[in-house]
Protein backbone atom coordinates (compact mmCIF):
# COMPACT_ATOMS: atom_id res chain seq x y z
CA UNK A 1 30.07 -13.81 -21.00
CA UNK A 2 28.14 -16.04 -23.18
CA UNK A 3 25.82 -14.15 -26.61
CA UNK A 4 22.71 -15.45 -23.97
CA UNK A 5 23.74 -13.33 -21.52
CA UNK A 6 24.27 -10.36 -22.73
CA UNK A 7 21.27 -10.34 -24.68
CA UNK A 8 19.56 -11.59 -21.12
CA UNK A 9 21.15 -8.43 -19.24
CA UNK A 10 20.60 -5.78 -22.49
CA UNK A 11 16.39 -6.68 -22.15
CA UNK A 12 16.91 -6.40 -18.68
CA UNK A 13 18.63 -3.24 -19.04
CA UNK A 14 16.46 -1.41 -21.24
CA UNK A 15 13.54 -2.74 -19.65
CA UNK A 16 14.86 -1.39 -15.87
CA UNK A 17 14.80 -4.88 -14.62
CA UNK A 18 18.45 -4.95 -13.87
CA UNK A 19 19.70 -5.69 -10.58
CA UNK A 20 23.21 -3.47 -9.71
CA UNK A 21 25.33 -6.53 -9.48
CA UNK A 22 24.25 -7.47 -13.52
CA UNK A 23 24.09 -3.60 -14.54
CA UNK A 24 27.87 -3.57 -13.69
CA UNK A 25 29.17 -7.24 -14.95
CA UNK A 26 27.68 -6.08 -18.06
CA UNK A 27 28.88 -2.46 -18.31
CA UNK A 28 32.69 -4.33 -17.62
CA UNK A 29 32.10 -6.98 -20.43
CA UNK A 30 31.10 -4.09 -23.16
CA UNK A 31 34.03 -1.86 -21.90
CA UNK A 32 36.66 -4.86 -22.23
CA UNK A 33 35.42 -6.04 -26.03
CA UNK A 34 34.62 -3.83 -28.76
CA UNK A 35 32.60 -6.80 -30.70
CA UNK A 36 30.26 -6.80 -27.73
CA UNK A 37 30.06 -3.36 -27.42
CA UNK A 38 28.95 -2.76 -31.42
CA UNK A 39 26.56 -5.88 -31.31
CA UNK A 40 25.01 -4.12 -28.06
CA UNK A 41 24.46 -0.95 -29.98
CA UNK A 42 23.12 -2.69 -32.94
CA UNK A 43 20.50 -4.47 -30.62
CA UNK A 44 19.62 -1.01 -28.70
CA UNK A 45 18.67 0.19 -32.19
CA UNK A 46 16.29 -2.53 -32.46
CA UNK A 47 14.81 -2.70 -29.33
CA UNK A 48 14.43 1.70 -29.30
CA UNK A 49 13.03 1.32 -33.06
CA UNK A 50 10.75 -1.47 -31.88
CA UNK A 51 6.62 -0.20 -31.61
CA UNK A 52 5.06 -1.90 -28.72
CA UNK A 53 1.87 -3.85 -29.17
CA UNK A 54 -1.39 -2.92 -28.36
CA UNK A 55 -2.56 -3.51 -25.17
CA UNK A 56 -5.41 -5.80 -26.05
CA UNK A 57 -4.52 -9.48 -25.23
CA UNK A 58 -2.84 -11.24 -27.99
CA UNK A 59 -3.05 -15.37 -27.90
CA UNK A 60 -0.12 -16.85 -29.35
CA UNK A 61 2.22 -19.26 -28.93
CA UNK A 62 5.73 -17.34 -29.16
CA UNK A 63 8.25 -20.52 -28.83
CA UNK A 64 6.46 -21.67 -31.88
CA UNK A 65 6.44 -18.39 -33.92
CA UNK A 66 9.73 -18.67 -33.10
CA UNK A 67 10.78 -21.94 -34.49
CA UNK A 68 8.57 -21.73 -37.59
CA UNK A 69 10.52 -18.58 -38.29
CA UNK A 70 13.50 -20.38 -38.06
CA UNK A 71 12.68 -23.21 -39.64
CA UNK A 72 11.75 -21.44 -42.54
CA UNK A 73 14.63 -18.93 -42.87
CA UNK A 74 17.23 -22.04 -42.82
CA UNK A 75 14.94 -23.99 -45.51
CA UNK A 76 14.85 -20.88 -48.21
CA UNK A 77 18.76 -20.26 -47.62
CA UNK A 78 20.53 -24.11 -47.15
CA UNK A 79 21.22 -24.46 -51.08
CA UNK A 80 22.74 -21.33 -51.50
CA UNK A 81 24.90 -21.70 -48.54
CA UNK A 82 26.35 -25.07 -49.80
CA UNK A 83 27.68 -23.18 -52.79
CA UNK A 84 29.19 -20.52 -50.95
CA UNK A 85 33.28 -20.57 -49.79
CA UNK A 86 34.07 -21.48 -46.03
CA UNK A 87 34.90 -17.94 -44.78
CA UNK A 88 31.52 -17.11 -46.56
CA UNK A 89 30.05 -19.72 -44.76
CA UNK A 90 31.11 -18.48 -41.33
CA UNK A 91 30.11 -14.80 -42.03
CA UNK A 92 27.04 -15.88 -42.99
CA UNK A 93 26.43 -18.29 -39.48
CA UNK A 94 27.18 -14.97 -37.91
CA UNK A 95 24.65 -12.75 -39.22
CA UNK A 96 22.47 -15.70 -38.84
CA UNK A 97 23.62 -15.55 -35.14
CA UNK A 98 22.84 -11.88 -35.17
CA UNK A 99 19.50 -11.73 -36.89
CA UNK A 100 18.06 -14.46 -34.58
CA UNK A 101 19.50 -12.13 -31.41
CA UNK A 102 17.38 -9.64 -33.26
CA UNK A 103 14.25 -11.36 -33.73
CA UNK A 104 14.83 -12.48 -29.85
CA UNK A 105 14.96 -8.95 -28.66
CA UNK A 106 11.63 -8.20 -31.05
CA UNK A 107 9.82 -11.42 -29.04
CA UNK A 108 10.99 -9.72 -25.87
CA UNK A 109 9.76 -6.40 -26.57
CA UNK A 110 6.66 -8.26 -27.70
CA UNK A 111 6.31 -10.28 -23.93
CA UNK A 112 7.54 -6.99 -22.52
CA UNK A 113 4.33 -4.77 -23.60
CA UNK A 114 1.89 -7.39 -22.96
CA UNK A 115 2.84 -8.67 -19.88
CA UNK A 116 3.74 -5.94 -18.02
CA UNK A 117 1.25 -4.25 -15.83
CA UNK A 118 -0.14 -0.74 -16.50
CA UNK A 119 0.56 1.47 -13.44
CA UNK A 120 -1.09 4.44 -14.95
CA UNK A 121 -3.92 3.65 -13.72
CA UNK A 122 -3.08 2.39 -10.13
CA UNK A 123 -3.00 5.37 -7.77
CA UNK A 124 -0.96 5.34 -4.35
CA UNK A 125 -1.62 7.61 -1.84
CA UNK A 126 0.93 7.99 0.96
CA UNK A 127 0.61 10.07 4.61
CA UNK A 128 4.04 11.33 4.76
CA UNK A 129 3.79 14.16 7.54
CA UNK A 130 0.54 14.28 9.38
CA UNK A 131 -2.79 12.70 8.07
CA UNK A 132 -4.47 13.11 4.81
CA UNK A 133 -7.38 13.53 3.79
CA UNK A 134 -8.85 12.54 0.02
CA UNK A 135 -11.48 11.87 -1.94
CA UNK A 136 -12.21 8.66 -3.69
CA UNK A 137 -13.65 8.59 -7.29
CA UNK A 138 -17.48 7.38 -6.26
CA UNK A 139 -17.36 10.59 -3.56
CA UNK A 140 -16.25 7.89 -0.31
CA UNK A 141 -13.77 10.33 1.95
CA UNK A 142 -10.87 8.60 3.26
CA UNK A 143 -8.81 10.21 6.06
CA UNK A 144 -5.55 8.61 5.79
CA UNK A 145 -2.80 8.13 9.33
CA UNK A 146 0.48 9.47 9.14
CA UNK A 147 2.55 6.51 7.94
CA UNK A 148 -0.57 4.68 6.08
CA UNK A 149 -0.47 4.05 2.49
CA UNK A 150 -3.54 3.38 0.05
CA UNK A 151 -3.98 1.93 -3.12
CA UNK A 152 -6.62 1.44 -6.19
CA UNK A 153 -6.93 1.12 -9.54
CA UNK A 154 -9.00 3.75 -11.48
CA UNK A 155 -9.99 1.42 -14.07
CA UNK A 156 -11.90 -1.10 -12.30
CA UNK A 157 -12.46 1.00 -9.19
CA UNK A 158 -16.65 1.26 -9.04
CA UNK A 159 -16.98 -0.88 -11.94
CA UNK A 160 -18.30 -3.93 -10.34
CA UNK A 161 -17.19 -2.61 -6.49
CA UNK A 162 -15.51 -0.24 -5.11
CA UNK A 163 -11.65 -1.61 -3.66
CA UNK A 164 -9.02 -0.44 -2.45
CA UNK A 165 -5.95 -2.00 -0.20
CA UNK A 166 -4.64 -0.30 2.68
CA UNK A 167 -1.07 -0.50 4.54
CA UNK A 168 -1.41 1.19 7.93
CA UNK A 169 -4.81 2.57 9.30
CA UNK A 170 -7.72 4.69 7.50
CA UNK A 171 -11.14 5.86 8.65
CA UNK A 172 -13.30 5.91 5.73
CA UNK A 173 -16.82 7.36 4.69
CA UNK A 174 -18.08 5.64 2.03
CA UNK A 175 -21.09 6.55 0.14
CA UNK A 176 -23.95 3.88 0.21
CA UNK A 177 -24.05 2.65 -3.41
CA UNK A 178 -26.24 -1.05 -2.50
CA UNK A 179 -25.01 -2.23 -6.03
CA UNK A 180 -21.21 -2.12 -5.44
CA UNK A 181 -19.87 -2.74 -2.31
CA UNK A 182 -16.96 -1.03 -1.04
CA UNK A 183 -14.14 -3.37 -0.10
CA UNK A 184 -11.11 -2.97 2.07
CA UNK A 185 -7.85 -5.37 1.53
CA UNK A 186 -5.10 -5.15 3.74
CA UNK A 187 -1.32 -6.05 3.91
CA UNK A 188 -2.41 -8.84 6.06
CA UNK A 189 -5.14 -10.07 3.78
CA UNK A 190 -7.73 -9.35 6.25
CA UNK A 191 -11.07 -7.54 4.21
CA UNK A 192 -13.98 -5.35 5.27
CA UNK A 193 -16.67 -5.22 3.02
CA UNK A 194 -19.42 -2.10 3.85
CA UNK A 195 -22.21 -0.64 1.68
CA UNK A 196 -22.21 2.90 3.19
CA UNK A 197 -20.62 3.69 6.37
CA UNK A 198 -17.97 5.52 8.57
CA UNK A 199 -15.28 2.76 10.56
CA UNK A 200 -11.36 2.52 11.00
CA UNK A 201 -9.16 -0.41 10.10
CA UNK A 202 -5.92 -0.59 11.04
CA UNK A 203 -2.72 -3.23 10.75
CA UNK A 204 -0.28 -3.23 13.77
CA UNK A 205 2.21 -6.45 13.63
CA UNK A 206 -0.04 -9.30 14.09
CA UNK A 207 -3.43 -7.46 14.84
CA UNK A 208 -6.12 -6.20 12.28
CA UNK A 209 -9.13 -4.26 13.90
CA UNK A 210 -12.01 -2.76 12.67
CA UNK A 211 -13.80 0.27 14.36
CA UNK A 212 -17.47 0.65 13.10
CA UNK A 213 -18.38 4.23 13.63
CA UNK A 214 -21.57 4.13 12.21
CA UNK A 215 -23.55 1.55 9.53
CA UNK A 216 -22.56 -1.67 9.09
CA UNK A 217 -19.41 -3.54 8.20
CA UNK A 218 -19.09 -7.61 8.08
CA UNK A 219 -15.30 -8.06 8.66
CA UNK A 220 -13.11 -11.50 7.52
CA UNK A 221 -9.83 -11.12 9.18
CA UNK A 222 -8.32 -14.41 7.22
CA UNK A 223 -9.56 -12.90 4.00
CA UNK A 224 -12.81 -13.59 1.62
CA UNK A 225 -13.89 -17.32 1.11
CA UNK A 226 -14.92 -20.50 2.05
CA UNK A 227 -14.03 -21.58 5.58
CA UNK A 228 -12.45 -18.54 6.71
CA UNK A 229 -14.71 -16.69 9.80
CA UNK A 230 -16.12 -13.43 9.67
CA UNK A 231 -17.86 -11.16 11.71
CA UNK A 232 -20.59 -8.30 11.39
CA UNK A 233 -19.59 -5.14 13.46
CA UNK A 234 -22.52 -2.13 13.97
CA UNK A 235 -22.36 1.57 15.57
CA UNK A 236 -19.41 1.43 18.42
CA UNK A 237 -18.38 -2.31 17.68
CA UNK A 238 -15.04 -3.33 17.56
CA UNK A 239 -13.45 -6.47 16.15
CA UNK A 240 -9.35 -7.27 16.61
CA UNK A 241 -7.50 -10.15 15.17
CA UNK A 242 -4.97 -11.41 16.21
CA UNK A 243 -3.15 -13.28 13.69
CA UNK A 244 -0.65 -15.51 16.34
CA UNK A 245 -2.89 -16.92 17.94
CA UNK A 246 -5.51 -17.02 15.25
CA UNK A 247 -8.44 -15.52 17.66
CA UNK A 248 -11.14 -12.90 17.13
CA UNK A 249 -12.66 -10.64 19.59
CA UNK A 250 -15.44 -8.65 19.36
CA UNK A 251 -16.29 -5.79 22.14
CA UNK A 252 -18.74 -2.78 22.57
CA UNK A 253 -16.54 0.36 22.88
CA UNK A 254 -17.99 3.50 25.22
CA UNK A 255 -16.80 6.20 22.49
CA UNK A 256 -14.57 6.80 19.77
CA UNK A 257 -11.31 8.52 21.06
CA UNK A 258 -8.86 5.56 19.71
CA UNK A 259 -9.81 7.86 16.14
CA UNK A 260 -8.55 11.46 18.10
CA UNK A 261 -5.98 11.78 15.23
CA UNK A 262 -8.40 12.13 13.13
CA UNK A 263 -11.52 13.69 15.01
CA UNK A 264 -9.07 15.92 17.05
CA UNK A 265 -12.28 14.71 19.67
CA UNK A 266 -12.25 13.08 23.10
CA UNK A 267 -15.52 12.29 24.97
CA UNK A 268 -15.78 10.62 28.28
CA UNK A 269 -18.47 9.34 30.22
CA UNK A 270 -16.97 7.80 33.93
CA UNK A 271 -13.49 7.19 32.86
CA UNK A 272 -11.11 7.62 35.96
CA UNK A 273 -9.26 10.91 35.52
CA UNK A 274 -5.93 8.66 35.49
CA UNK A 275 -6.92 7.05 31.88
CA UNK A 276 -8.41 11.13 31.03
CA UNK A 277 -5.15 12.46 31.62
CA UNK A 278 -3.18 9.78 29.23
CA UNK A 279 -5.23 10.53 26.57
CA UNK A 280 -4.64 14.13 26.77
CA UNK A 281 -0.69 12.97 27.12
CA UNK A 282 -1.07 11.11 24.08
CA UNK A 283 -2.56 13.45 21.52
CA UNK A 284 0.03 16.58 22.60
CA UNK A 285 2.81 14.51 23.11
CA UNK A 286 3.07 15.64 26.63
CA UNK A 287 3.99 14.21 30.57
CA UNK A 288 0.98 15.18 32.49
CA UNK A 289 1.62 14.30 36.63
CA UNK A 290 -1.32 14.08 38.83
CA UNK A 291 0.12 14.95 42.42
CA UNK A 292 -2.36 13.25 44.34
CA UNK A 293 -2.92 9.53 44.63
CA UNK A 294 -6.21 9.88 45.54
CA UNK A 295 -7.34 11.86 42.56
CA UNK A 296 -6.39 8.96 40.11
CA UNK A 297 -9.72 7.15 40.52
CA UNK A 298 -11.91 10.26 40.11
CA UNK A 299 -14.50 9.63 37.49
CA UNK A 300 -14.70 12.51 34.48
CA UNK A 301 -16.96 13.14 31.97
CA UNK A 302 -17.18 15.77 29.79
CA UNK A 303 -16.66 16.01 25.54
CA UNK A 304 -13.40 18.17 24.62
CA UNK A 305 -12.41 19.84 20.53
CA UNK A 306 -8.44 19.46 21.12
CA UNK A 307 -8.02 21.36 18.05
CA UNK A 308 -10.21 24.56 18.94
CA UNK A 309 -9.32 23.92 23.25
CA UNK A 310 -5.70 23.45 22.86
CA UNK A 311 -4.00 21.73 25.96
CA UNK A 312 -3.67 24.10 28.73
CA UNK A 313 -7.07 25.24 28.21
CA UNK A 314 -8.40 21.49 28.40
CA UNK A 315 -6.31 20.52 31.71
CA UNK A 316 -7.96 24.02 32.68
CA UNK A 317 -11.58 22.74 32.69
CA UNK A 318 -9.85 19.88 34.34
CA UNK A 319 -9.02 22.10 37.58
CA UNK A 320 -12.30 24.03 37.35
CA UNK A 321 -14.15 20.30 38.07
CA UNK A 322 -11.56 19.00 40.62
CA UNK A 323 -10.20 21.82 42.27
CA UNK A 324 -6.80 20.90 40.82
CA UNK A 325 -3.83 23.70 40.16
CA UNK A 326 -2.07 23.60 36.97
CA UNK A 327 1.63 23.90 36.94
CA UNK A 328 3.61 24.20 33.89
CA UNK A 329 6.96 22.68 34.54
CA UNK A 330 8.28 23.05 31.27
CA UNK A 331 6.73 23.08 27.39
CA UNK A 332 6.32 19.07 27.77
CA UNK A 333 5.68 18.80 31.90
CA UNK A 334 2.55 19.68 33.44
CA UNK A 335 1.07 19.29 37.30
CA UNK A 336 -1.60 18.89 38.37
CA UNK A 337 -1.86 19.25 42.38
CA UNK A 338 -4.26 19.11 44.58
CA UNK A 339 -7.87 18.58 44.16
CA UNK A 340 -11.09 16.78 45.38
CA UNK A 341 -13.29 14.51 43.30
CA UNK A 342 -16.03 16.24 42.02
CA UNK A 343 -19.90 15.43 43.21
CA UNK A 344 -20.78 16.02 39.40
């Protein structure tokens, strides 16, 4: 292993940069030689004595620091090492070698402070089990999906607007503020930008949609700038894009129940009972069997609370309108037999 390198894998080291395969190549070369092993110590001293900079930007040129240093330690030293004896000579080149490794490590705890970001003040929110619901620092309400992950940084958050970036799917609230917009980024650089407003946006593979809810949202699924399409979405509007085939829809929607996770509401207004039915499936996690063929086409409407109903008391309202009988197979199996399509 060449001087370099191990000063190259001690930064990286100290620093947590280092890949496994380098953290081990150099814990072998400081177990097999002593010399490296004291010269890595020496430098750890330096680098765990070092203060870091302040934070404010610093504009220099650091290769030149460098070599004016350099320049001037070998011009205040060369005619006293002419008069000194050879083995002098070489000790010397050594500890010349050395202090330079030093003043290398100082220039890299220097790059190291001002360079490196400042996660304190990026917050990451995460929906581990379930979703979650939190506040944002202007008062906007975000209610994140299980598996969704959302991001923002406190320091410029509401400064000039209000952003955040968004793995997954949200439904936010965001106070109107008409001097800072509040901007949405996703993983797939689509944005929404809103003033004040309730919608969903979620990112599925290839497809971004946004779900206004109420408000206002304009909606650019390529991302913010010249060229790239966008769309404005109002009250029970809906926008998907799909990234393959680089198209953009735009529908009217009849209600909301795509955001059940989140409402814990369904509402229906002439659905068949067939598509009823699969959304009750979906939100208990349930196989719901309607017996009769002809009852698949009856239309339903009606406006259910899953969270206060519970199932079997929903699929009971269900055979109250239809005549239907409720079996319970098991604690995931239900049928429904029977029935007659309401007049209703």
């Amino acid at each position: 292993m060449s001087h370099a390198e191990l000063l190259l894998l001690l930064q990286r080291q100290w620093a947590d940069e280092i890949a496994p395969e380098e953290l081990e190549r150099l814990e072998a070369c400081l177990r097999e030689s002593p010399q490296w092993a004291a010269e890595a110590e020496a430098y750890r001293q330096i680098w765990q004595n070092a203060t870091p900079p302040p934070t404010k930007a610093i504009e220099m040129d650091l290769d030149r620091e460098f070599e004016q240093l350099m320049a001037r330690i070998a011009a205040s030293d060369s005619a006293f090492i002419a008069e000194l004896p050879q083995a002098h000579k070489w000790r010397l080149a050594w500890w010349k070698a050395a202090a330079a490794a030093a003043v290398a490590i100082m220039v890299g705890v220097a790059l190291f402070w001002l360079v490196r970001p400042s996660a304190s003040t990026v917050h990451e929110e995460y929906a581990q089990t379930g979703h979650r619901e939190l506040r944002l620092p202007d008062g906007s309400l975000v209610s994140l999906r299980q598996g969704s992950k959302l991001r923002y940084d406190a320091e410029t958050y509401n400064r000039d607007e209000r952003r955040v970036e968004l793995e997954g799917e949200a439904v936010f609230t965001v106070e109107h503020n008409a001097q800072k917009p509040f901007v949405v980024e996703t993983s797939a650089d689509a944005v929404a930008e809103v003033l004040g407003t309730q919608f969903d946006l979620r990112t599925q593979g290839n497809e971004t949609s946004v779900l206004v809810c109420e408000g206002i949202v304009r909606f650019w699924p390529q991302g913010k700038g010249h060229g790239k399409q966008s769309t404005i979405l109002q009250a029970k509007e809906k926008a998907r894009w799909h990234a393959a085939g680089q198209r953009l829809e735009k529908d009217a929607v009849p209600n909301l129940n795509e955001l059940v996770w989140q409402t814990h509401r369904l509402s229906f207004s002439g659905e068949p009972l067939s598509e009823v039915v699969a959304e009750f499936e979906a939100y208990f996690q349930v196989d719901i069997e309607i017996e009769a063929a002809n009852m698949h086409s009856c239309t339903h409407g009606g406006n259910y609370q899953l969270d206060d109903l519970g199932l079997e008391r929903s699929l009971e309202n269900l055979c109250r309108a239809y005549d239907l009988r409720l079996r319970k197979k098991d604690e995931t199996h239900y049928l429904l037999a029977g029935g007659k399509c309401s007049s209703r």
